[in-house]
C-alpha atoms as a PDB file:
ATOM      1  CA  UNK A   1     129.288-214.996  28.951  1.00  0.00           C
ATOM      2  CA  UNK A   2     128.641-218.830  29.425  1.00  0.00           C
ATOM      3  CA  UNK A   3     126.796-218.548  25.814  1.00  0.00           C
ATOM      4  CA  UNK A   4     129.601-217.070  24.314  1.00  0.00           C
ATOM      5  CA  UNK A   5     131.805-219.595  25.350  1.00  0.00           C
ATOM      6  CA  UNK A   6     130.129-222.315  25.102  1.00  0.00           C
ATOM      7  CA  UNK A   7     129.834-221.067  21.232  1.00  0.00           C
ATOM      8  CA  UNK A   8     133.786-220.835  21.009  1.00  0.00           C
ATOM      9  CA  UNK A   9     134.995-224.543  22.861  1.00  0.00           C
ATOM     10  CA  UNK A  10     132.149-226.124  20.412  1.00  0.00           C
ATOM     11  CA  UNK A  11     134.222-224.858  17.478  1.00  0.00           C
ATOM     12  CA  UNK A  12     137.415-225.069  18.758  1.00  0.00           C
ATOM     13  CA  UNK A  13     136.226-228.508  19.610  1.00  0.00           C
ATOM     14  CA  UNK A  14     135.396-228.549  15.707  1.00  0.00           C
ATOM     15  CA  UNK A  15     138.578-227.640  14.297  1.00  0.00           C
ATOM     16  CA  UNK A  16     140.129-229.909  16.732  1.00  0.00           C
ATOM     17  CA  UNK A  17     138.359-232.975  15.619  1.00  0.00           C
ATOM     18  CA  UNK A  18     139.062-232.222  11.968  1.00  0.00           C
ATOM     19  CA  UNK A  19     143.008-231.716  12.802  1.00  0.00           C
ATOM     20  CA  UNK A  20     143.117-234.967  14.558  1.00  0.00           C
ATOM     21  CA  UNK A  21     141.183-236.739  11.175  1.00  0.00           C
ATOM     22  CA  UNK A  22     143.707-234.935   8.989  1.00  0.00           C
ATOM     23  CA  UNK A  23     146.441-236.025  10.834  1.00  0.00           C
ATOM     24  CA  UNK A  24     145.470-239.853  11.411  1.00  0.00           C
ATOM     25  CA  UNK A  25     144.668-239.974   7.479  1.00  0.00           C
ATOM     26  CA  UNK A  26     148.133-238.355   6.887  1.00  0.00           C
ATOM     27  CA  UNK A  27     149.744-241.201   9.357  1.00  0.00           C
ATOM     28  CA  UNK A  28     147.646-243.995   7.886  1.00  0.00           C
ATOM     29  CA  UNK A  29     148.193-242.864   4.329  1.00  0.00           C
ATOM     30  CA  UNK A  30     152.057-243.731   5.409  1.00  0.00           C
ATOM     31  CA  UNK A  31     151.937-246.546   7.042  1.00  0.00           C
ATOM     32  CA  UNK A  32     149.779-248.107   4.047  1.00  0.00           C
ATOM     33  CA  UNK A  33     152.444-246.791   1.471  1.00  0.00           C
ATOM     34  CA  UNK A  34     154.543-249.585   3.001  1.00  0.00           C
ATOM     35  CA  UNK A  35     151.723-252.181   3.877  1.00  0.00           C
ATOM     36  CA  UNK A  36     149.241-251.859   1.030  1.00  0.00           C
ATOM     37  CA  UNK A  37     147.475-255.200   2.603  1.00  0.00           C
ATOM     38  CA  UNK A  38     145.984-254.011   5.802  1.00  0.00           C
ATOM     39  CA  UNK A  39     142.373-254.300   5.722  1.00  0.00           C
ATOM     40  CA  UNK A  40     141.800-252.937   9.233  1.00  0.00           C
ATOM     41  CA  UNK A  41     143.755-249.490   7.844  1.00  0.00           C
ATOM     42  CA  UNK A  42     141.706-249.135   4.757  1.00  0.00           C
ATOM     43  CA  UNK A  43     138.950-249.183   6.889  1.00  0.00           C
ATOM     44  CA  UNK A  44     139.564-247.144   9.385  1.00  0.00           C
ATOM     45  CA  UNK A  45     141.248-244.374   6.813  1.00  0.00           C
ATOM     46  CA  UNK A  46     137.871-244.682   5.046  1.00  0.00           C
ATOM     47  CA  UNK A  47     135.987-243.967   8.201  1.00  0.00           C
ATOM     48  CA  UNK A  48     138.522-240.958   9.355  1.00  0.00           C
ATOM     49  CA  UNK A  49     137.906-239.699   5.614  1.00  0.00           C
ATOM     50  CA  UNK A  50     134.246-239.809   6.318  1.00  0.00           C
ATOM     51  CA  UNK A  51     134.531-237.897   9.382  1.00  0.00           C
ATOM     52  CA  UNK A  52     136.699-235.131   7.895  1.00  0.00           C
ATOM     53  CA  UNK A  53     134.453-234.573   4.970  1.00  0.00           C
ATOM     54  CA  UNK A  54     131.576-234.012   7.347  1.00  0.00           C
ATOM     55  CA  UNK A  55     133.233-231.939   9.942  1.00  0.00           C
ATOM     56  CA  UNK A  56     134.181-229.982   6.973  1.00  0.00           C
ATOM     57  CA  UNK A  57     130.921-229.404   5.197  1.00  0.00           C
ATOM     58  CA  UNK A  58     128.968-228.733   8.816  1.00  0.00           C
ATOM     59  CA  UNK A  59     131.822-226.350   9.682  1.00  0.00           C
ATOM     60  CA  UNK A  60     130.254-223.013   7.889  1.00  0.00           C
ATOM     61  CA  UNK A  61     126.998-223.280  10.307  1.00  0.00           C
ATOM     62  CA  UNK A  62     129.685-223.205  13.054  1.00  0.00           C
ATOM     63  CA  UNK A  63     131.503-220.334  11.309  1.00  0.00           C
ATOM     64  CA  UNK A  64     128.315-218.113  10.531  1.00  0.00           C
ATOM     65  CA  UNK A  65     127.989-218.284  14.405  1.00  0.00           C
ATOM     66  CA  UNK A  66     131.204-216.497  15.002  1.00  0.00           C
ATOM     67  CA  UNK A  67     131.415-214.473  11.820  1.00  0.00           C
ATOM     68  CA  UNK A  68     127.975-212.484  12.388  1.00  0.00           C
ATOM     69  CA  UNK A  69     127.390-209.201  13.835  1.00  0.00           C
ATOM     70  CA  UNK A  70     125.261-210.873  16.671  1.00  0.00           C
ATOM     71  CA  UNK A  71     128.407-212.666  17.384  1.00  0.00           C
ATOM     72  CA  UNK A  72     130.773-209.190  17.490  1.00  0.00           C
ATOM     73  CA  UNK A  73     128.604-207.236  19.822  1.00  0.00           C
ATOM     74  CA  UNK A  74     128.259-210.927  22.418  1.00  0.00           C
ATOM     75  CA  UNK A  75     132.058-210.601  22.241  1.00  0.00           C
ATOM     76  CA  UNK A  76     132.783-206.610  23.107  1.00  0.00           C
ATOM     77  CA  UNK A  77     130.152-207.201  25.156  1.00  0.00           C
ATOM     78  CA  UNK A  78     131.602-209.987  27.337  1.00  0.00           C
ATOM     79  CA  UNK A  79     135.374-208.497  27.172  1.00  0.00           C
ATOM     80  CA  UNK A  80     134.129-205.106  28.538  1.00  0.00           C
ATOM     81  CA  UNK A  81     133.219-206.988  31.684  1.00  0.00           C
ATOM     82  CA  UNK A  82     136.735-207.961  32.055  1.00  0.00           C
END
């Protein structure tokens, strides 16, 4: 069972981080609408942005994990124990 879920927090843990990107680009986007002079923001937008594209393109390893058959028969596996 510890496998299992040690397989779903790393990908909720995933998601999470590319939420938290998405939203702090959204915020920053804003905030430099008003203050296009903000070196420091630029910056760290551009590093956020960074982030997001790779949490995006190393999210289908995480996804193949939890979308395979081995992953299905871990699951029923672990809730028939409950």
């Amino acid at each position: 069972m510890k496998p299992l879920l040690k397989t779903l927090a790393a990908t909720q843990d995933h998601l999470g981080d590319l939420q938290d990107a998405e939203v702090a680009i959204a915020v920053i986007d804003k905030v430099l609408h008003k203050h296009r002079d903000r070196p420091s923001l630029i910056e760290y937008r551009t590093h956020r942005d960074a982030r997001r594209v790779h949490l995006i393109q190393t999210f289908h390893s995480r996804w193949e994990k939890l979308s395979g058959s081995t992953f299905v028969g871990r699951l029923t596996a672990a809730l028939e124990t409950l």
